[in-house]
Protein backbone atom coordinates (compact mmCIF):
# COMPACT_ATOMS: atom_id res chain seq x y z
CA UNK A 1 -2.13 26.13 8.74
CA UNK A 2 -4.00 27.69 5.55
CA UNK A 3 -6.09 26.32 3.49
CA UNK A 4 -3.59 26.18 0.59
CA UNK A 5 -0.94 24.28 2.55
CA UNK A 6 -3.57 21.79 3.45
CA UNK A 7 -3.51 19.76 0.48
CA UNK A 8 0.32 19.76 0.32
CA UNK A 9 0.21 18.15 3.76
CA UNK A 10 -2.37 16.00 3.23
CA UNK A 11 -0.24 14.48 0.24
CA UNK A 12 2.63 14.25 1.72
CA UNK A 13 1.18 12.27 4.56
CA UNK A 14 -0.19 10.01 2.75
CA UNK A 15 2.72 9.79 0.50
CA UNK A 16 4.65 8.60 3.97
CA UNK A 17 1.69 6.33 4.84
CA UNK A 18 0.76 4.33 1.98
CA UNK A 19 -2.72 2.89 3.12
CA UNK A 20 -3.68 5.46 5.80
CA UNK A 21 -7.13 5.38 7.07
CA UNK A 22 -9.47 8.70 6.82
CA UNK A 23 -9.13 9.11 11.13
CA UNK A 24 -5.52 8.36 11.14
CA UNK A 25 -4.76 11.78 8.59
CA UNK A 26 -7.47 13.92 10.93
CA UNK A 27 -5.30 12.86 14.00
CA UNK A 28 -2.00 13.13 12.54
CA UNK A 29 -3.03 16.50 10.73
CA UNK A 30 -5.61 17.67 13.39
CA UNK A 31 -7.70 18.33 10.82
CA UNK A 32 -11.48 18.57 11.81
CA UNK A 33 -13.40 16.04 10.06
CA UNK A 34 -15.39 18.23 7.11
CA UNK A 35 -12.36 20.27 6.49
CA UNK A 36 -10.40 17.16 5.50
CA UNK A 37 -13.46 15.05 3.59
CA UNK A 38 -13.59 18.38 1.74
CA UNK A 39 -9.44 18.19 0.70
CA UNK A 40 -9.59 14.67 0.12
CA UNK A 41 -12.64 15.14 -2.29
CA UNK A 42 -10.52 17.86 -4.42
CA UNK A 43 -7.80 15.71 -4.39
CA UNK A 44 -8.93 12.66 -5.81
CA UNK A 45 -11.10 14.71 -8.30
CA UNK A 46 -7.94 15.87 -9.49
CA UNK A 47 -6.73 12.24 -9.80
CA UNK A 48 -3.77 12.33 -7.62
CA UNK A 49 -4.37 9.84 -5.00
CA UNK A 50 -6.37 6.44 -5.05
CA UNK A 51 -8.73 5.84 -2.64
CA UNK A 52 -9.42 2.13 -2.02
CA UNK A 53 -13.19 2.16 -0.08
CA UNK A 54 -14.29 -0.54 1.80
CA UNK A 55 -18.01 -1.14 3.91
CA UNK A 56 -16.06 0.20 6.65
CA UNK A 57 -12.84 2.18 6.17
CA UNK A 58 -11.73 4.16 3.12
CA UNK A 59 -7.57 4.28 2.29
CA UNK A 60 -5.59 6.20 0.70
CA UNK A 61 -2.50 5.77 -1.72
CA UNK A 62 -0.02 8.08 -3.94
CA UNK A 63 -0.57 7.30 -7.55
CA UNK A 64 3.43 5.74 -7.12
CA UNK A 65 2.84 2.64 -5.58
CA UNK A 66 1.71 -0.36 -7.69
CA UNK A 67 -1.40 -2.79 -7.17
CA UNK A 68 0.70 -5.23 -5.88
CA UNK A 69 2.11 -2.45 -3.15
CA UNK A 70 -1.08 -1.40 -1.97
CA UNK A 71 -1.96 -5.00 -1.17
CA UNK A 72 1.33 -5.52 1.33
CA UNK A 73 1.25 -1.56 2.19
CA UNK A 74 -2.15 -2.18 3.49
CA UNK A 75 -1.93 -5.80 5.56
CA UNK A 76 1.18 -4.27 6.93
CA UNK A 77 -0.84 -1.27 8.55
CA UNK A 78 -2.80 -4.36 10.59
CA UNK A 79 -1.42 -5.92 13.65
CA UNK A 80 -2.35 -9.52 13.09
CA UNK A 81 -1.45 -9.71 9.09
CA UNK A 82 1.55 -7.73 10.09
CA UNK A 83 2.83 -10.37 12.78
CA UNK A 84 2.00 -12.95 10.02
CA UNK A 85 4.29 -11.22 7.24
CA UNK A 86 6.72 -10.42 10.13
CA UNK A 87 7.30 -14.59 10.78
CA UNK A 88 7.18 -15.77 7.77
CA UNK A 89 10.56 -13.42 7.07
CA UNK A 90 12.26 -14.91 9.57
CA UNK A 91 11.64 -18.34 8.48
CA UNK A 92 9.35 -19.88 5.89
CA UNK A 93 7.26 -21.95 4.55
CA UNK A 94 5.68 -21.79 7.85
CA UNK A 95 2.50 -24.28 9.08
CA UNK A 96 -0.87 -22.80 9.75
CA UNK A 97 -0.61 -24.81 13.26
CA UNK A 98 2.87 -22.92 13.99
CA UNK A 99 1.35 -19.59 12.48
CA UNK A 100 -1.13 -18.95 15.12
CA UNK A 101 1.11 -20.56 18.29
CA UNK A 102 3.68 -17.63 17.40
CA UNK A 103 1.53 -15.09 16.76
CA UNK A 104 -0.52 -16.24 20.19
CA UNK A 105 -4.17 -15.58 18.11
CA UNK A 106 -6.49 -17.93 18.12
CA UNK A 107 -6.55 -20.40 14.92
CA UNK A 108 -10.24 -19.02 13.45
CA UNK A 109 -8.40 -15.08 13.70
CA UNK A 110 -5.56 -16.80 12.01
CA UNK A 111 -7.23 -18.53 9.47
CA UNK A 112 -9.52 -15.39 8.48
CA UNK A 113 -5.85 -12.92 8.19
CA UNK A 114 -4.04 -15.93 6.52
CA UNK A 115 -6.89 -16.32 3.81
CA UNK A 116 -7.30 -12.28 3.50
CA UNK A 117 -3.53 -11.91 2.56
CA UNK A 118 -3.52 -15.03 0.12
CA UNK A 119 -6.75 -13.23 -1.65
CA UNK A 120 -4.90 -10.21 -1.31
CA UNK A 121 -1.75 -12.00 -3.26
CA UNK A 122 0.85 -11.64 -0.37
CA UNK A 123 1.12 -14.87 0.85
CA UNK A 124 1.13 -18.20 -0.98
CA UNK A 125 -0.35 -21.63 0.21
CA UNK A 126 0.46 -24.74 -0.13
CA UNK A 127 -0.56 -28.63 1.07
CA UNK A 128 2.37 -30.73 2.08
CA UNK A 129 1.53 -34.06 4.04
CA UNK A 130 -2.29 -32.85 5.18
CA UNK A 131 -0.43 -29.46 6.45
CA UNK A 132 -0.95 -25.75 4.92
CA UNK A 133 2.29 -24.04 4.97
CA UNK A 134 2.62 -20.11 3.89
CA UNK A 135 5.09 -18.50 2.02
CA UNK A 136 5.37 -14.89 0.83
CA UNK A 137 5.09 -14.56 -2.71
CA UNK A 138 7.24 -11.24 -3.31
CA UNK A 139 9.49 -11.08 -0.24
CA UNK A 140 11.98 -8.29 -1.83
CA UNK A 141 9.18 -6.02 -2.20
CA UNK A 142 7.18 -6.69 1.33
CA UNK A 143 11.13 -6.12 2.84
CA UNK A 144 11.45 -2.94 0.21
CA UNK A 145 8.48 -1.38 1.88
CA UNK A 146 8.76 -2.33 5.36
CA UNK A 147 12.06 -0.77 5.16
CA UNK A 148 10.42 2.45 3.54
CA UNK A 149 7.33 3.30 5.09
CA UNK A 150 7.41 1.18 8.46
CA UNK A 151 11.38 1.17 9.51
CA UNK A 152 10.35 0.45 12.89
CA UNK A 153 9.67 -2.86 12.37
CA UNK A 154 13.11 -3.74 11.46
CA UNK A 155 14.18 -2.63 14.67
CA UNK A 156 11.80 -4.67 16.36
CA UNK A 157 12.73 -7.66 14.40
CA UNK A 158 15.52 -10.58 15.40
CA UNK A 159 19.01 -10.28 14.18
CA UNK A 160 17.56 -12.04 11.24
CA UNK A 161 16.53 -9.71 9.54
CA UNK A 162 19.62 -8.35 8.48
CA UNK A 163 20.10 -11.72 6.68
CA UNK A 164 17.35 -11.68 5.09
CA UNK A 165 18.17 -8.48 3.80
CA UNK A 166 21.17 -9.14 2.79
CA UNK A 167 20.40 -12.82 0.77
CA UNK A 168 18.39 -10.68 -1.47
């Protein structure tokens, strides 16, 4: 691969994987480490990716996907948010005590991921009878993108799915 195709890949794969991690491009690419720190760096110079940075992983995003995007794009690239967002499309408002029986994680993992992706502006809370029930706040977009970037999962979901799909 030559250097000037590099970038062009690099793009596109990112373009395909809103909310790819640094390591998941070098494996995907097989790109050694420097050589794709040093691409990245030119690109977002050039302003034509976003780069969300964390304490301990950096992401990356096309400048065509919204705030509100990169928020789902981003819990969905996590197993445990992703099994979250996953049940509450096949049925909702959910309770937290239901949450983390179906998921099979223990409540304190579900309680951190169910907080993180009501900060995050996914998910919606609400108290009914002592109870916190969840509810996804924009579920035509969160369906809009699993169907773009992660059609896998709607194989892997219930014959729901194509309800919920189609209600919308």
């Amino acid at each position: 691969m030559s250097n000037m195709e590099r970038p062009r890949l690099i793009m596109e794969t990112i373009e395909r994987n809103p909310g790819i991690r640094f390591s998941d491009i070098m494996k995907i690419l097989k790109i050694k480490n420097g050589a794709l720190k040093h691409h990245l760096d030119k690109l977002e110079s050039k302003s034509v990716l976003r780069v969300e940075r964390t304490p301990r992983v950096s992401r990356f995003y096309s400048l065509d996907i919204t705030e509100s995007e990169i928020q789902i794009a981003k819990n969905l690239r996590q197993e445990t948010p992703r099994k979250i967002i996953q049940l509450l499309l096949k049925s909702e408002p959910i309770n937290f005590t239901e949450i983390f029986k179906k998921i099979k994680k223990a409540p304190a993992t579900t309680s951190f991921y169910t907080t993180q992706l009501v900060e995050d502006g996914v998910l919606i809370d609400t108290f009914e009878n002592g109870k916190r029930f969840f509810s996804i706040i924009d579920r035509k977009t969160v369906i809009s993108l699993i169907s773009k970037y992660h059609p896998d999962l709607i194989e892997r979901a219930t014959d729901n799915f194509a309800d919920i799909i189609a209600s919308l």
